[in-house]
Protein backbone atom coordinates (compact mmCIF):
# COMPACT_ATOMS: atom_id res chain seq x y z
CA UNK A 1 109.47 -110.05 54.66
CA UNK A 2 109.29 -111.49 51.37
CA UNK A 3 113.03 -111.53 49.14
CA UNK A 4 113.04 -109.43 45.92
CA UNK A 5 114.29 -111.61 43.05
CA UNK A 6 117.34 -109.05 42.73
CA UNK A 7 119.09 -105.94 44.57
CA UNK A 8 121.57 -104.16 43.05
CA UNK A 9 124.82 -103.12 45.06
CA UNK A 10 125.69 -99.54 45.09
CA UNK A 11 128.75 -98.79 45.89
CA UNK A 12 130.20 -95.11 46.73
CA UNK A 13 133.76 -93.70 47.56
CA UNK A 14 133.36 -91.68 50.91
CA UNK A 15 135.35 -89.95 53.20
CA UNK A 16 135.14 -92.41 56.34
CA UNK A 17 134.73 -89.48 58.61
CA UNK A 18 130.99 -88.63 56.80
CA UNK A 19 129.81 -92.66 56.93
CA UNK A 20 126.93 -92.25 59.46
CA UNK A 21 125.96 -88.78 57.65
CA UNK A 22 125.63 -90.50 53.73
CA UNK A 23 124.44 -93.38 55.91
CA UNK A 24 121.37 -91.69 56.77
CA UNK A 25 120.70 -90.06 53.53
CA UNK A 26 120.94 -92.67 51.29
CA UNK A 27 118.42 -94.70 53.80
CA UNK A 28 115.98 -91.31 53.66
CA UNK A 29 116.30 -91.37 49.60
CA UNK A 30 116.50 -94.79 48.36
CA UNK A 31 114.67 -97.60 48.62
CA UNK A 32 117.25 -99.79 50.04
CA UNK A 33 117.46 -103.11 52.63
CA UNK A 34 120.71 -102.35 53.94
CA UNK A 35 124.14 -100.50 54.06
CA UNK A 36 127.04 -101.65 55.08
CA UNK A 37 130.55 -99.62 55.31
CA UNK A 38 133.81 -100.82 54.38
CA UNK A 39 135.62 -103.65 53.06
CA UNK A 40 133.46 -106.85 53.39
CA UNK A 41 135.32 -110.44 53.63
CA UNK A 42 132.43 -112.98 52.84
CA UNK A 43 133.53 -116.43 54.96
CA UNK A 44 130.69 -119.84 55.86
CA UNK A 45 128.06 -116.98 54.18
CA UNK A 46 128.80 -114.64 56.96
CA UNK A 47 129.63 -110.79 56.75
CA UNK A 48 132.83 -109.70 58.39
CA UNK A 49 133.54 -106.18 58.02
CA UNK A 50 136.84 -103.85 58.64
CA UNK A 51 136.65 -100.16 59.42
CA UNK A 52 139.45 -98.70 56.67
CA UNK A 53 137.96 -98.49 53.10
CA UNK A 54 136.35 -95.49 52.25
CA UNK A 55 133.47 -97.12 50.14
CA UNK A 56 129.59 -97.16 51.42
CA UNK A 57 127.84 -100.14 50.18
CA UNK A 58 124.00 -99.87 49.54
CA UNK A 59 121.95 -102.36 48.87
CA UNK A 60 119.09 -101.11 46.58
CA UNK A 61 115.65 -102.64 45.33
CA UNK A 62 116.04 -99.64 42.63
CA UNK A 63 118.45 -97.91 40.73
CA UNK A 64 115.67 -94.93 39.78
CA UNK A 65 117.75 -91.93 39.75
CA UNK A 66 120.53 -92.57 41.78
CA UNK A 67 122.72 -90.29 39.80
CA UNK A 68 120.33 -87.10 40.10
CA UNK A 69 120.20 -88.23 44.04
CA UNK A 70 123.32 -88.28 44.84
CA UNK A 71 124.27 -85.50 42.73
CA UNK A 72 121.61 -83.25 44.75
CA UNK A 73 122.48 -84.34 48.32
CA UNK A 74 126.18 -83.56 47.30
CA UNK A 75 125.41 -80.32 46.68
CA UNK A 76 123.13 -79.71 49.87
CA UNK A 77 126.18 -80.80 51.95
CA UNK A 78 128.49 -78.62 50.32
CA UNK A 79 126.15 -75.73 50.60
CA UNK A 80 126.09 -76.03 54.22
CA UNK A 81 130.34 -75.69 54.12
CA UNK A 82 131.28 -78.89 53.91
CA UNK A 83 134.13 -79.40 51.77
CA UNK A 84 134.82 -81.77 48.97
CA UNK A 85 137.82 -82.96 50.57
CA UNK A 86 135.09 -83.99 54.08
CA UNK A 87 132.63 -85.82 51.73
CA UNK A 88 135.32 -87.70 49.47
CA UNK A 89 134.82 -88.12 45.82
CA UNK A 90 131.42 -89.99 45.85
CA UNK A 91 132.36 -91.34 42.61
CA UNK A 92 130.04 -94.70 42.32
CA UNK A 93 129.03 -97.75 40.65
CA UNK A 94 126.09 -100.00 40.43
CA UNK A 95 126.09 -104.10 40.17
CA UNK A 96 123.41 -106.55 40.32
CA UNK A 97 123.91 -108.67 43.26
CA UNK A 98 122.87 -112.13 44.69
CA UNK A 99 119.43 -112.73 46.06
CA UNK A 100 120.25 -111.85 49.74
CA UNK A 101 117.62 -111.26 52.48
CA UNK A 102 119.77 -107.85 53.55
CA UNK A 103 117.33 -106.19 55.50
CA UNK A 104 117.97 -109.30 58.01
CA UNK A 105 121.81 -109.74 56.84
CA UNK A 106 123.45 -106.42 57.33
CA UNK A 107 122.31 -107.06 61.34
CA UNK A 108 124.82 -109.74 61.85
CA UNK A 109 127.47 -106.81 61.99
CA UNK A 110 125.82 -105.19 64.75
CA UNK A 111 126.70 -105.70 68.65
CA UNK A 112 126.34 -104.12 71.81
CA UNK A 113 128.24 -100.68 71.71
CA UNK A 114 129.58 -99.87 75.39
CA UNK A 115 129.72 -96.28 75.80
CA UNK A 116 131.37 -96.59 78.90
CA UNK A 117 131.25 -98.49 82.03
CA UNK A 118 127.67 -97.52 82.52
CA UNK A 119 126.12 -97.03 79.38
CA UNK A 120 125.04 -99.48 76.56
CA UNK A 121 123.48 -99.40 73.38
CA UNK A 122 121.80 -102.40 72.19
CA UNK A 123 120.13 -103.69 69.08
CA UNK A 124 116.65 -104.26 69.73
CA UNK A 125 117.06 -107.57 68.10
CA UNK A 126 120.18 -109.11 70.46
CA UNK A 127 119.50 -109.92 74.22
CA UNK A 128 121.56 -108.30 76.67
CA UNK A 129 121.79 -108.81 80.68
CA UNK A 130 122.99 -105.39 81.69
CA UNK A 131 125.72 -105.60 84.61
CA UNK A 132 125.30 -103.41 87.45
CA UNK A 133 123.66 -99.86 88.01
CA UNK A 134 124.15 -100.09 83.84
CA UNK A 135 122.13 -97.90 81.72
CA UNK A 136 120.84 -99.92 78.40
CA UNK A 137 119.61 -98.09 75.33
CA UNK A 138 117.44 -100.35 72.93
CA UNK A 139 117.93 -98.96 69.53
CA UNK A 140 117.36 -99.61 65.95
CA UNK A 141 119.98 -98.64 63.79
CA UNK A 142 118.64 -97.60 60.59
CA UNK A 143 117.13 -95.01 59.05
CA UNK A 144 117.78 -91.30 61.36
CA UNK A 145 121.55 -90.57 62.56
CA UNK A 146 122.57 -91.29 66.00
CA UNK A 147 123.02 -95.31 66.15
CA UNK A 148 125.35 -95.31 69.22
CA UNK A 149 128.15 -96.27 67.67
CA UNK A 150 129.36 -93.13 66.34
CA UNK A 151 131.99 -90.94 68.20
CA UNK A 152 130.53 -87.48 67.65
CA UNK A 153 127.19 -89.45 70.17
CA UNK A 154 129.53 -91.47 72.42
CA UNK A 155 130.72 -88.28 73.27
CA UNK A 156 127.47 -86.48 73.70
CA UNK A 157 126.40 -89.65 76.06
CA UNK A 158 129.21 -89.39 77.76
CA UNK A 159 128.88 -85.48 78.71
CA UNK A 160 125.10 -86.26 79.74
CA UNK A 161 126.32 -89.20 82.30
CA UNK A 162 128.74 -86.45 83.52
CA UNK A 163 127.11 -83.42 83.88
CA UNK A 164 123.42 -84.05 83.67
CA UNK A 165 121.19 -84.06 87.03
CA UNK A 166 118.24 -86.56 87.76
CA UNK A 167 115.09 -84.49 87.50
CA UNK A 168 116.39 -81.82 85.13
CA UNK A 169 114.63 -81.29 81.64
CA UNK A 170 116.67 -81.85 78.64
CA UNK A 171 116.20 -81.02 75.09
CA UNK A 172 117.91 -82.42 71.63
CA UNK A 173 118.57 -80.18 68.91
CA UNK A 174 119.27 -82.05 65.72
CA UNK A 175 117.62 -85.61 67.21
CA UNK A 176 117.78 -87.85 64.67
CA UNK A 177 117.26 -91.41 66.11
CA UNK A 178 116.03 -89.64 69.50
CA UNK A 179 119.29 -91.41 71.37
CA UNK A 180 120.07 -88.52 73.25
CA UNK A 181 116.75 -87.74 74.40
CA UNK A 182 116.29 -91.00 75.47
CA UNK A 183 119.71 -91.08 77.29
CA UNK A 184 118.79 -88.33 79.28
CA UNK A 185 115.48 -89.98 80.27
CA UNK A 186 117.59 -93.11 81.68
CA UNK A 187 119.41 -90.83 83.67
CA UNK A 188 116.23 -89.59 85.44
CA UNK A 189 115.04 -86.37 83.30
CA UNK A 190 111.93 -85.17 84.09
CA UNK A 191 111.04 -84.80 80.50
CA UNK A 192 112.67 -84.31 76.83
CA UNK A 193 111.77 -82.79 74.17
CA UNK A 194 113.75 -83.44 70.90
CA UNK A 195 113.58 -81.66 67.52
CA UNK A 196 114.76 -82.19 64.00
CA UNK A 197 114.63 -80.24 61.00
CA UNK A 198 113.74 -83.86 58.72
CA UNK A 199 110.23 -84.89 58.81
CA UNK A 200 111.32 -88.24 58.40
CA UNK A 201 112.93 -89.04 61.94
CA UNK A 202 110.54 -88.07 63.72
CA UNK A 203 108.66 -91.48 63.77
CA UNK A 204 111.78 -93.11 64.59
CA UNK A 205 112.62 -91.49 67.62
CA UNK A 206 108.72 -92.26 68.40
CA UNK A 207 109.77 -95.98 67.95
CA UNK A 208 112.45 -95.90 69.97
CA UNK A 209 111.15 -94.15 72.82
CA UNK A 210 108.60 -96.74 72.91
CA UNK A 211 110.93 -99.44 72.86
CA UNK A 212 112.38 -98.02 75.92
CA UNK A 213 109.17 -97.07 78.07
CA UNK A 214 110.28 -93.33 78.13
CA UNK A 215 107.72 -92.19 75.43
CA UNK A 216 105.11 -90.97 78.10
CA UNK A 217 108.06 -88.38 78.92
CA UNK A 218 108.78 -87.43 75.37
CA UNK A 219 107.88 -84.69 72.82
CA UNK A 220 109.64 -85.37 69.20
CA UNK A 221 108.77 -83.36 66.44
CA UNK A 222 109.70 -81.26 63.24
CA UNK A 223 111.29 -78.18 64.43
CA UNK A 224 114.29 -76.01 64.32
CA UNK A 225 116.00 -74.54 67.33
CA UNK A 226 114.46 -70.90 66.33
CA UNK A 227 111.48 -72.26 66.54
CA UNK A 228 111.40 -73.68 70.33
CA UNK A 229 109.78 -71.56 73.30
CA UNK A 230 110.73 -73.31 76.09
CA UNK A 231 114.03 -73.13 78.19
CA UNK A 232 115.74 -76.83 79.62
CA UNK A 233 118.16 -77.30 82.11
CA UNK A 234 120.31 -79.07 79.65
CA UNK A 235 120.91 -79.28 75.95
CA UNK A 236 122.68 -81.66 73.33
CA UNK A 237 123.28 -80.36 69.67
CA UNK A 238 125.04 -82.98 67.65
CA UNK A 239 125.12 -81.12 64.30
CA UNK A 240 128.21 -80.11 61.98
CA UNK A 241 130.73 -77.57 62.77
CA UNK A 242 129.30 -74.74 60.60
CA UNK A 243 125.81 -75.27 62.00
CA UNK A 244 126.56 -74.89 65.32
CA UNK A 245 128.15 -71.75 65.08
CA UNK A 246 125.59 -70.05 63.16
CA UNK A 247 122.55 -71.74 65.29
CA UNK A 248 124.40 -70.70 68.54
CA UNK A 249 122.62 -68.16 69.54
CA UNK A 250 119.11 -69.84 69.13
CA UNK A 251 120.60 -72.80 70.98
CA UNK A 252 122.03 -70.34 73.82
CA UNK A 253 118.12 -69.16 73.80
CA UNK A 254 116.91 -72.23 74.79
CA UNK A 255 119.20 -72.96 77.99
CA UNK A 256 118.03 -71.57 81.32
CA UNK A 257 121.07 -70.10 83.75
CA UNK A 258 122.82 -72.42 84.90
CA UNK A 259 121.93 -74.99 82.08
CA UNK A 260 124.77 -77.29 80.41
CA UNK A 261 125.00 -77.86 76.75
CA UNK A 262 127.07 -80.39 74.77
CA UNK A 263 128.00 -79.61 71.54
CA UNK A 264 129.36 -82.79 69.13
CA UNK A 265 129.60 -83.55 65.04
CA UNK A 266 132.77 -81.35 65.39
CA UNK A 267 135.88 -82.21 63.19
CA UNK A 268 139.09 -81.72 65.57
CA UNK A 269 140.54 -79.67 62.71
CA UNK A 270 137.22 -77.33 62.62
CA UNK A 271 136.52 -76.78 66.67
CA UNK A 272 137.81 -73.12 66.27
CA UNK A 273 134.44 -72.50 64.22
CA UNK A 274 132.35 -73.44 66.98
CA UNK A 275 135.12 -71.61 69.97
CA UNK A 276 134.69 -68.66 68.48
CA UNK A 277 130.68 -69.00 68.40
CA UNK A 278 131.06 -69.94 71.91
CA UNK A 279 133.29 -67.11 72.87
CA UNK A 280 130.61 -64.34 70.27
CA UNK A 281 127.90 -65.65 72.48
CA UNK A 282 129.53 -65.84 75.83
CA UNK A 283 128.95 -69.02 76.70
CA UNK A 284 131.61 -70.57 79.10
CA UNK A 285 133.61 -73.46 78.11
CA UNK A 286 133.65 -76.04 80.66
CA UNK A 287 135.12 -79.24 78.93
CA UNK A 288 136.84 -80.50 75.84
CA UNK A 289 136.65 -83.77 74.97
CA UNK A 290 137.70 -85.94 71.92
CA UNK A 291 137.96 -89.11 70.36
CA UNK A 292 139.08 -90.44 66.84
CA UNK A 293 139.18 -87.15 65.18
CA UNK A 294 135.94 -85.64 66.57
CA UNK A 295 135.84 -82.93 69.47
CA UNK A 296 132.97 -82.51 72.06
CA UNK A 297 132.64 -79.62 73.88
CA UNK A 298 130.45 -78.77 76.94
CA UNK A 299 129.43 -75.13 77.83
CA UNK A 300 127.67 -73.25 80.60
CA UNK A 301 125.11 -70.25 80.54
């Protein structure tokens, strides 16, 4: 890929608990090569990045209405109940940067993410010798949520290692990169089916599927959960709080007796949302599970 003679650096004040979320819209919006989160330390032309500022750093080939973009995706978000305090103050600026190849550069930052002592995500780019009975996941981080690296679908993959049975079918509400759909398949599904309500994923999951020679046992495609006739021995819904709890019932619709579903994209501080949908819906709670300040929870029908 050719370099452009100039990007321009947009930067934007976040909350840190929202990154992956503005992550994936500003890659679905703007034509960008790159994002990168946090405070970078530039040393011997290498990127070294900490995990405490709050400011999202896009690297556009455009500036075309980034204001009117933003502004609109704000307002989505909050219409959907998140608050202004969750999405920080997305106040922003715009620089002209350095000629940088980033659609190669912002990879250096990426490494294999272990899950847990048998699960790995890896960057299609980086070789990796997985250690015994491991399960690898080759994955492009880019431009659909679910990378790997995020709690709220560590703890999803971690429920599905858990709970999930070889030869079961599972199905993914919500998608986005097709990771979970794809973990389940490693773990010996006999199919998956994964939906999301953005267009724009869908070929991405397709991609990665393929990259993992588990696309012959896929279906991926634009849907919501209302929408889905079929019933799956297990399902994973990594979505926010306040669509969980008013999609419950649709996502209890899809689970056959018996079935297991993990629920993730929860804020500790917001679970009670999605209890009480649980509870209005009588589903039984089976596990609770956390980590950073994000909660996981796995019901039965």
């Amino acid at each position: 890929m050719a370099q452009v003679d100039e990007y321009y650096e947009l930067k934007i004040e976040i909350n840190p608990q929202m990154s992956e979320v503005i992550s994936d819209i500003c890659f679905e919006n703007f034509d960008c090569d790159g994002i990168v989160f946090a405070e970078e330390i530039y040393k011997d032309d290498l990127v070294l990045v900490s995990t405490t500022e709050g400011t999202l750093k896009v690297y556009l080939k455009s500036t075309e209405n980034v204001e009117g973009i933003l502004k609109e995706q704000r307002e989505l978000l909050l219409s959907r109940g998140i608050t202004e305090d969750e999405l920080g103050s997305w106040n922003f600026s715009i620089n002209k940067v350095e000629n940088e190849d980033w659609s190669k550069k912002w990879k250096e930052n990426w490494e294999v993410t272990h899950v847990s002592e048998r699960i790995a995500v890896v960057p299609s780019w980086l070789e990796y010798e997985p250690k015994n009975n491991e399960i690898t996941i080759d994955l492009d981080p880019g431009s659909a949520f679910g990378t790997g690296t995020h709690p709220t679908t560590q703890l999803c993959m971690r429920a599905i290692e858990k709970y999930f049975k070889a030869g079961e079918t599972i199905a993914d509400i919500g998608m986005g990169s097709g990771i979970l759909a794809i973990c389940g398949l490693k773990f010996g599904a006999k199919s998956a089916y994964g939906c999301d309500n953005d267009e724009l994923v869908i070929e991405t999951a397709i991609e990665n599927a393929k990259k993992n020679n588990v696309y012959e046992s896929c279906q991926f495609e634009h849907n919501t959960a209302d929408q889905v006739q079929e019933k799956f021995d297990f399902i994973t819904a990594n979505i926010l709080h306040n669509i969980l709890a008013e999609i419950m019932g649709d996502l209890k619709a899809l689970m056959k007796d018996g079935a297991h579903m993990v629920l993730s994209g929860i804020l500790d501080e917001k679970k009670q949302v999605v209890l009480d949908a649980i509870e209005k819906h009588g589903l039984k709670l089976i596990e609770e599970t956390a980590q950073d300040i994000w909660t996981g929870l796995v019901v039965k029908k």
